[in-house]
Protein backbone atom coordinates (compact mmCIF):
# COMPACT_ATOMS: atom_id res chain seq x y z
CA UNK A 1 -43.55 18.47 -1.37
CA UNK A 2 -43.02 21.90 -0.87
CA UNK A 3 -41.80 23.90 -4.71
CA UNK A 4 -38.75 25.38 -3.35
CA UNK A 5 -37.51 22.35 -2.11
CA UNK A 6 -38.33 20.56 -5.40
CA UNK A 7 -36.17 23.20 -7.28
CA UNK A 8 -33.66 22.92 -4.98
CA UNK A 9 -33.17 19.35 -5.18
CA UNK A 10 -33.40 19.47 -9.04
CA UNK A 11 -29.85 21.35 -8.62
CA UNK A 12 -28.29 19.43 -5.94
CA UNK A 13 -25.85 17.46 -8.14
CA UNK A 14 -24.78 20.81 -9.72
CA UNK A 15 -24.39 22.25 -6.43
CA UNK A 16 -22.18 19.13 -5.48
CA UNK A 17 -20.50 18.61 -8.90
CA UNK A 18 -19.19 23.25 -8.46
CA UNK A 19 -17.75 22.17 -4.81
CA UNK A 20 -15.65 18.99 -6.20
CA UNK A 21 -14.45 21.03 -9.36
CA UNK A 22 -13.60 24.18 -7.22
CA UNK A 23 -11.88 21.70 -4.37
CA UNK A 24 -10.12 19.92 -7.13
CA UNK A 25 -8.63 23.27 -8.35
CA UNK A 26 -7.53 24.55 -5.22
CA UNK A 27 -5.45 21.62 -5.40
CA UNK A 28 -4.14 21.94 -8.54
CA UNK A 29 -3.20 25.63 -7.66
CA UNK A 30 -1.07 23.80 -4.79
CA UNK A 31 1.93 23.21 -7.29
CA UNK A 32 3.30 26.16 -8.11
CA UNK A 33 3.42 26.87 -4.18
CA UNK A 34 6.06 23.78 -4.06
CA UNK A 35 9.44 25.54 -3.61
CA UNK A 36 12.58 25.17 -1.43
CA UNK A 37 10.68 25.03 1.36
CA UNK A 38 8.46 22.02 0.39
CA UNK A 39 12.53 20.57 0.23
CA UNK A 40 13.46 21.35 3.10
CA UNK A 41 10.39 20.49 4.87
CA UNK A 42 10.77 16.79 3.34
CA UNK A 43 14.89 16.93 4.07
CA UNK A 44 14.54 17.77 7.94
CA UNK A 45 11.44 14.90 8.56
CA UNK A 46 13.58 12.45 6.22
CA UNK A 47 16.67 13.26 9.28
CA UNK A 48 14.40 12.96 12.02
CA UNK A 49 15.80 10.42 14.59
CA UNK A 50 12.64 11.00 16.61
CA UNK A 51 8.90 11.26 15.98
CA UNK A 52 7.41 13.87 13.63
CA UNK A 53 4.31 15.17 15.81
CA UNK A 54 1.75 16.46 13.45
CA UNK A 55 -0.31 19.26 15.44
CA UNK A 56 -3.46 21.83 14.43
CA UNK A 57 -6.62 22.68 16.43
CA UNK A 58 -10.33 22.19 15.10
CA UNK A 59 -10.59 21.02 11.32
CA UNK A 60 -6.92 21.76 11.21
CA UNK A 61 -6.78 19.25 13.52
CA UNK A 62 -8.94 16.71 12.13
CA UNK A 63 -6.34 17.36 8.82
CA UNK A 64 -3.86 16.36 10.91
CA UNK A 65 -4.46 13.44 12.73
CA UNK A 66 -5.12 11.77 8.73
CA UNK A 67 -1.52 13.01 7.75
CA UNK A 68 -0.27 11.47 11.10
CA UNK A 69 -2.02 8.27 10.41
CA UNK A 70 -0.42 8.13 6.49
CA UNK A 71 3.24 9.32 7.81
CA UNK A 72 3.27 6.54 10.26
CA UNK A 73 1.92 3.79 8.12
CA UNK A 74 4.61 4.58 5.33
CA UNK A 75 7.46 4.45 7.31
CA UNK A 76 7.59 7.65 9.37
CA UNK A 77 6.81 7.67 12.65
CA UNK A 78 4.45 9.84 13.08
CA UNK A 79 1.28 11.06 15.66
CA UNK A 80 -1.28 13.70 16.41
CA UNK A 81 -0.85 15.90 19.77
CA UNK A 82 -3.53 18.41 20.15
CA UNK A 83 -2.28 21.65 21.15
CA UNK A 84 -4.69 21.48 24.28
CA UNK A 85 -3.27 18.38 25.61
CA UNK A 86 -0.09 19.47 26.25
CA UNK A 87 -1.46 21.82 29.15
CA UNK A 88 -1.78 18.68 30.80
CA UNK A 89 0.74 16.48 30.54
CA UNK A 90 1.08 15.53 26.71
CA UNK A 91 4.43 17.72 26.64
CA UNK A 92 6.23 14.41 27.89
CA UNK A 93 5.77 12.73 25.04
CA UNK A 94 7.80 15.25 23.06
CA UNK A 95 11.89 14.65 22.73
CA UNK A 96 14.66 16.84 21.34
CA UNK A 97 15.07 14.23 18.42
CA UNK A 98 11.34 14.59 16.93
CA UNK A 99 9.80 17.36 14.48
CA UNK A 100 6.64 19.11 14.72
CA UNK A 101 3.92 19.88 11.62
CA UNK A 102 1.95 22.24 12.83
CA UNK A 103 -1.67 22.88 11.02
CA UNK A 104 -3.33 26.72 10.60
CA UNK A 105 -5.24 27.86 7.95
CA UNK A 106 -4.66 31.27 9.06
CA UNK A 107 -1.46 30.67 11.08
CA UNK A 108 -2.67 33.01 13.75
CA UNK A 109 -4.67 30.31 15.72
CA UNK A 110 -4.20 31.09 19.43
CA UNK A 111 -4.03 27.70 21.16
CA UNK A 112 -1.79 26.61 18.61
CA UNK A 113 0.83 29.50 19.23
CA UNK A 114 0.91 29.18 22.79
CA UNK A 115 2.22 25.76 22.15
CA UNK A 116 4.59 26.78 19.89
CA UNK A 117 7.38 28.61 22.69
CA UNK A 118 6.98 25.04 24.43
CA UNK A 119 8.66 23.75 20.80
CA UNK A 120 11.18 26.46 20.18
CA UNK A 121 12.04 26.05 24.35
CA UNK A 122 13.34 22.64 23.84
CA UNK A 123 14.83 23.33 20.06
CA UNK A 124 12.55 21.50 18.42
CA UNK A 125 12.51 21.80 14.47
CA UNK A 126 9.03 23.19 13.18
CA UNK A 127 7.61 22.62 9.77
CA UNK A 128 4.41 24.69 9.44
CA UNK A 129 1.39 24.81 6.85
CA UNK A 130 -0.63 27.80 6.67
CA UNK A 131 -2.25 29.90 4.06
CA UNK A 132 -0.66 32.58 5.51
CA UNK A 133 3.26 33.21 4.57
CA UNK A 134 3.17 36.19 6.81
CA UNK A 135 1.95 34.72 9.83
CA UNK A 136 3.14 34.38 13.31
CA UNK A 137 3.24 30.64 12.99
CA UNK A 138 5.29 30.73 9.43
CA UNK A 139 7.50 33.48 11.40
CA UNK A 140 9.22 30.84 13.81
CA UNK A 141 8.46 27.74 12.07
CA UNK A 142 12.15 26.30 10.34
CA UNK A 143 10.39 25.75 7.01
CA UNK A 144 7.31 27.08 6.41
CA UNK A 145 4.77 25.21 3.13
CA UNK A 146 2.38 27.59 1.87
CA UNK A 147 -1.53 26.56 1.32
CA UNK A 148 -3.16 29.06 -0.02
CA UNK A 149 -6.50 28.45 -1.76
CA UNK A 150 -8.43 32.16 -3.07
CA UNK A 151 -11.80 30.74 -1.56
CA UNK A 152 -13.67 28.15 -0.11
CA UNK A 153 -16.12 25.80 -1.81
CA UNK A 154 -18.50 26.34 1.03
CA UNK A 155 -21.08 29.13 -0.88
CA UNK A 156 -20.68 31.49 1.81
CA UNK A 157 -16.79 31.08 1.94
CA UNK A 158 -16.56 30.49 5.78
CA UNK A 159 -16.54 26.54 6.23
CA UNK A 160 -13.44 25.05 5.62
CA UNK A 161 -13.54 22.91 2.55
CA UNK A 162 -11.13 23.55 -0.68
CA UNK A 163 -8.51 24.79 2.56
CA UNK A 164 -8.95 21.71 4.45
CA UNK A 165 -8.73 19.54 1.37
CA UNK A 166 -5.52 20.97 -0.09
CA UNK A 167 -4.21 20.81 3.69
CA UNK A 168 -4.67 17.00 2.89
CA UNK A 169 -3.45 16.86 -0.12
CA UNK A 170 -0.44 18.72 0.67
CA UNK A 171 0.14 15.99 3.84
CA UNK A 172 0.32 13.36 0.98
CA UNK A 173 2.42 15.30 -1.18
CA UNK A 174 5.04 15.31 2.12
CA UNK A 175 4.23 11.18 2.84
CA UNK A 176 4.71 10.68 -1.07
CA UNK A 177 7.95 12.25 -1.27
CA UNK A 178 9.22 10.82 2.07
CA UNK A 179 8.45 7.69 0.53
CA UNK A 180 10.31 7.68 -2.68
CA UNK A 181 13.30 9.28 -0.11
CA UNK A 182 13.31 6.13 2.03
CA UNK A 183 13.06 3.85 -0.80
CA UNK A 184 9.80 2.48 0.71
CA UNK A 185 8.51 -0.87 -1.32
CA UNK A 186 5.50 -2.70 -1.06
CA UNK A 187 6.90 -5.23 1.19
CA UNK A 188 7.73 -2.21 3.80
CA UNK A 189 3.87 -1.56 3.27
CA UNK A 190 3.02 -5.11 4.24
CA UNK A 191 4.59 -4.93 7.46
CA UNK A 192 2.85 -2.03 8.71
CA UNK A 193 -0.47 -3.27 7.20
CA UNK A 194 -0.32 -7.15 8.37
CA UNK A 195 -3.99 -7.50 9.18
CA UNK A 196 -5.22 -6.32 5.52
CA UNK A 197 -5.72 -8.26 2.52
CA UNK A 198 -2.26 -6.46 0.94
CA UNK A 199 -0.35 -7.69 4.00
CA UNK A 200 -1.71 -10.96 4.08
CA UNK A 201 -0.22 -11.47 -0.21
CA UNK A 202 2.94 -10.09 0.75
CA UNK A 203 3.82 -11.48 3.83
CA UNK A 204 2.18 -14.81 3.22
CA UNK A 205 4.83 -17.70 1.82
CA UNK A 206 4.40 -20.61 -0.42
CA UNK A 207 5.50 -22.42 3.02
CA UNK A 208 1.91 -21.32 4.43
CA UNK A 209 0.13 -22.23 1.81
CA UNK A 210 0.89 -25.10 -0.23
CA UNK A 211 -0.50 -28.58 -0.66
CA UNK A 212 1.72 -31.44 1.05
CA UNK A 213 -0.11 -33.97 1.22
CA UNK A 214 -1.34 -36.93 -1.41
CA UNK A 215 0.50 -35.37 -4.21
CA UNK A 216 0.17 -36.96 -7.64
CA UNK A 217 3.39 -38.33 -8.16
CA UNK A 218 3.79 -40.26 -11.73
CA UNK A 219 6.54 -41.82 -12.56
CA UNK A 220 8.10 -40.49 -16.40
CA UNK A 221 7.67 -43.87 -17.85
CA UNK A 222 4.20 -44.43 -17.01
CA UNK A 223 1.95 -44.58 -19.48
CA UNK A 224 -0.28 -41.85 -20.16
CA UNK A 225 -3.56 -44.03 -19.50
CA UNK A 226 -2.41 -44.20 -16.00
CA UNK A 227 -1.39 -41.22 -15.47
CA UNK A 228 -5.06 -39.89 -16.43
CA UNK A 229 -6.30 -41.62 -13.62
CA UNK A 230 -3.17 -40.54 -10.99
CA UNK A 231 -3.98 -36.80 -11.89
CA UNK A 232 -7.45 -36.93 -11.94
CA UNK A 233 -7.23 -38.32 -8.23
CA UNK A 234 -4.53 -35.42 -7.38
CA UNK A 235 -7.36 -33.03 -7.63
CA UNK A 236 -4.71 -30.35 -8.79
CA UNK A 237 -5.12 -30.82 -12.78
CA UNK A 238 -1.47 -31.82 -13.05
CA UNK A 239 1.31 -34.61 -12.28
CA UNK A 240 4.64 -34.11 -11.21
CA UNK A 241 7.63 -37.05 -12.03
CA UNK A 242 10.54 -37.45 -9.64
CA UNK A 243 13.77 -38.89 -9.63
CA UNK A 244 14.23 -41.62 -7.17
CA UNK A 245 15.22 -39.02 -4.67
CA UNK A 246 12.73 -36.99 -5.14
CA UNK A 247 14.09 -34.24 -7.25
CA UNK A 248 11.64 -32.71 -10.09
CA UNK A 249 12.25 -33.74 -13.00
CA UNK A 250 9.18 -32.54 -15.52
CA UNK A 251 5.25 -32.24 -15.49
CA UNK A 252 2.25 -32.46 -16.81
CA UNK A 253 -1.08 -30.95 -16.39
CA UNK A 254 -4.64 -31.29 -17.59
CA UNK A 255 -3.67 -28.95 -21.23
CA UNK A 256 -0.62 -31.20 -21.39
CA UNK A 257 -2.81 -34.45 -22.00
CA UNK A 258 -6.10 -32.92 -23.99
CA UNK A 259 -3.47 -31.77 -26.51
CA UNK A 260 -1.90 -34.73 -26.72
CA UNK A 261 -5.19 -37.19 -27.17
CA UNK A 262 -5.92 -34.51 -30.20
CA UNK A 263 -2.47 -34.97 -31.71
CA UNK A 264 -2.01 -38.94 -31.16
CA UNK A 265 -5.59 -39.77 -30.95
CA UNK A 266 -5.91 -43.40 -31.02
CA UNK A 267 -2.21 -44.09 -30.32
CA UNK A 268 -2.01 -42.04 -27.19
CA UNK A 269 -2.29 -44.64 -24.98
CA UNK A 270 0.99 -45.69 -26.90
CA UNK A 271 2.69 -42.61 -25.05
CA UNK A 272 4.50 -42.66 -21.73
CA UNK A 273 4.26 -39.23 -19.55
CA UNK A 274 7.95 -38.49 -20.40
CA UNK A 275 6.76 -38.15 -24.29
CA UNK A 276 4.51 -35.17 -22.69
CA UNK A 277 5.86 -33.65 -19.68
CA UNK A 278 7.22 -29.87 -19.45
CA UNK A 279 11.04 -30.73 -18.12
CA UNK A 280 11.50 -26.97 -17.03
CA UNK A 281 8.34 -26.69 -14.61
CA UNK A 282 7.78 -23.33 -12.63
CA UNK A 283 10.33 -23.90 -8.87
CA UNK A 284 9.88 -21.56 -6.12
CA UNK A 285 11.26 -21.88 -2.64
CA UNK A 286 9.21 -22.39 0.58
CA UNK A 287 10.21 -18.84 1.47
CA UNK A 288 8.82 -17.45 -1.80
CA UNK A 289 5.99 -14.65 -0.89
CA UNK A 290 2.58 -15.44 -2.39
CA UNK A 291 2.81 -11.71 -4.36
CA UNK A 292 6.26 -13.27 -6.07
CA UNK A 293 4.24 -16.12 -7.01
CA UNK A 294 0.74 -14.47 -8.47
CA UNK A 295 3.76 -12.33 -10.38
CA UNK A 296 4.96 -15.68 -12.00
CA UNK A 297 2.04 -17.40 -12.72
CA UNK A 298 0.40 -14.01 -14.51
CA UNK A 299 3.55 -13.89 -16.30
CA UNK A 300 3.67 -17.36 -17.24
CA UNK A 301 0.24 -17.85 -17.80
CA UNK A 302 0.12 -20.78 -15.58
CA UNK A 303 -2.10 -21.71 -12.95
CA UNK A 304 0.37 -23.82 -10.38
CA UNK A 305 3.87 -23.59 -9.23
CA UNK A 306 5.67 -26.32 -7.69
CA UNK A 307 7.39 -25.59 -4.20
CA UNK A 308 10.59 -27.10 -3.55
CA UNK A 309 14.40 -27.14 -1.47
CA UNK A 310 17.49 -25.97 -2.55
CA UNK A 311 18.18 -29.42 -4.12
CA UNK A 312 15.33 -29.23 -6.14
CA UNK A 313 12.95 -31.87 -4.05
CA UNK A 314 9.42 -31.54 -4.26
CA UNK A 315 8.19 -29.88 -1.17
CA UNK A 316 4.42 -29.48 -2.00
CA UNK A 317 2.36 -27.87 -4.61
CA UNK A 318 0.68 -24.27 -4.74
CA UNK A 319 -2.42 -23.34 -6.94
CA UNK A 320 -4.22 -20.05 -7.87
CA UNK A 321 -6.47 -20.58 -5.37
CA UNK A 322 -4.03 -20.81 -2.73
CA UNK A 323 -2.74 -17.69 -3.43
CA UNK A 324 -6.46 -16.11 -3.07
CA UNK A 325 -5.58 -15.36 0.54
């Protein structure tokens, strides 16, 4: 291998390791550019009735198709209109309700300010974010967020790195605080996320999920030699005990009886399952969420809930494992 290239691959991770810390502190330098505008910015996309149409050209662009995608999936409608489409026919998509974010390093970039008379034409709010305070762009835009990073991480400072990256970051600063304005919980999340493993937890109920079928019933006054055998053929490590109308009335699991044969030894088989039995089990309704659920049993230590109605009857049974969804 050639000796230049050797010495330059000997400083590759340094090389790598200046652009992340020089990236990272354009960001940081991001904070004390958060003012009124950064506000009022948030204030007029949290009062949008429409769409907020996130726009830029080039990397700009690429910026701001991500900040689309993370407005709209948490819980502001939101999409990415390149500035060149709407020569051709994209300007129908556009109402008098939505807001535009419109992307420019410089603020000066061409096709993006021949869009912007289209905007101002049909009173369109404009929130802008450019490096440039003083630009044409900032000029008409309603609020205007300043991104200014002193140089790029790119060694010749012409690529767009630490500009496009706080760009980014300053997207998810907006989605972050439009968040927190709307409230927006992790259920909200779910919904807009149904097809991931997130979704699945919190929309999935204990109603999907739990066991309904040969359930180890044992009555309280069986004795606790018999009830062995019931819960070992349950397959669940436990054993619930009804009343005669099927309301729950206590249980016992697998730690329930080894501490028991420790304590009584020899006279366990004495004992009856009501001796034994946990009279306050874990309830949760069909229409309790699998997150709720994981939430109890880490809290409880516990490794099964019991599922049942509003009067209390045993419905079916859910496990750990169920919940591994």
């Amino acid at each position: 291998m050639d000796k230049t290239i050797e010495r330059r691959l000997e400083k590759v991770c340094d090389w790598g390791g200046q652009a992340l810390k020089e990236e990272a502190q354009a960001i940081l330098e991001l904070l004390p550019q958060l003012d009124d505008n950064f506000t009022k910015a948030v204030e007029i996309m949290y009062n949008c009735h429409g769409k907020i149409i996130v726009t830029g050209v080039g990397k700009s662009g690429n910026i701001g198709a991500k900040i689309a995608a993370t407005l709209a999936s948490t819980g502001t409608p939101a999409f990415f209109i390149n500035p060149l489409d709407v020569y051709h026919g994209d300007l129908g998509v556009m109402t008098a309700d939505d807001v535009v974010l419109a992307l420019s390093n410089s603020g000066q970039t061409d096709e993006l300010l021949r869009f912007i008379p289209m905007v101002l034409h049909m009173n369109i709010p404009i929130i802008s974010m450019t490096g440039n305070p003083n630009s044409l762009l900032a000029k008409y835009s309603n609020a205007h967020i300043r991104v200014y990073v002193r140089k790029e991480a790119c060694p010749l400072n012409l690529a767009p790195t630490s500009s496009t990256t706080a760009a980014l970051a300053m997207g998810d600063a907006l989605a972050i605080a439009l968040m927190q304005m709307r409230d927006f919980r992790p259920q909200d999340f779910a919904q807009f996320h149904p097809g991931g493993e997130l979704g699945k937890r919190l929309l999935t109920t204990a109603a999907d999920v739990m066991r309904t079928n040969d359930l180890p019933i044992i009555p309280q006054e069986m004795h606790l030699g018999e009830a062995i055998i019931r819960v070992s053929k349950g397959q669940l490590g436990l054993g619930v005990s009804l009343t005669d109308d099927h309301q729950v009335i206590g249980l016992i699991t697998d730690g329930d009886i080894r501490r028991a044969m420790e304590r009584w030894q020899a006279k366990f088989f004495d004992h009856t399952v009501s001796d034994i039995m946990t009279r306050m089990p874990k309830l949760v309704l069909p229409s309790t969420k699998i997150s709720e659920i994981q939430r109890i049993m880490n809290q409880h230590k516990i490794h099964t809930v019991l599922v049942v109605d509003e009067e209390k009857r045993l419905l079916g049974v859910v496990d750990h494992y169920a919940c591994m969804v």
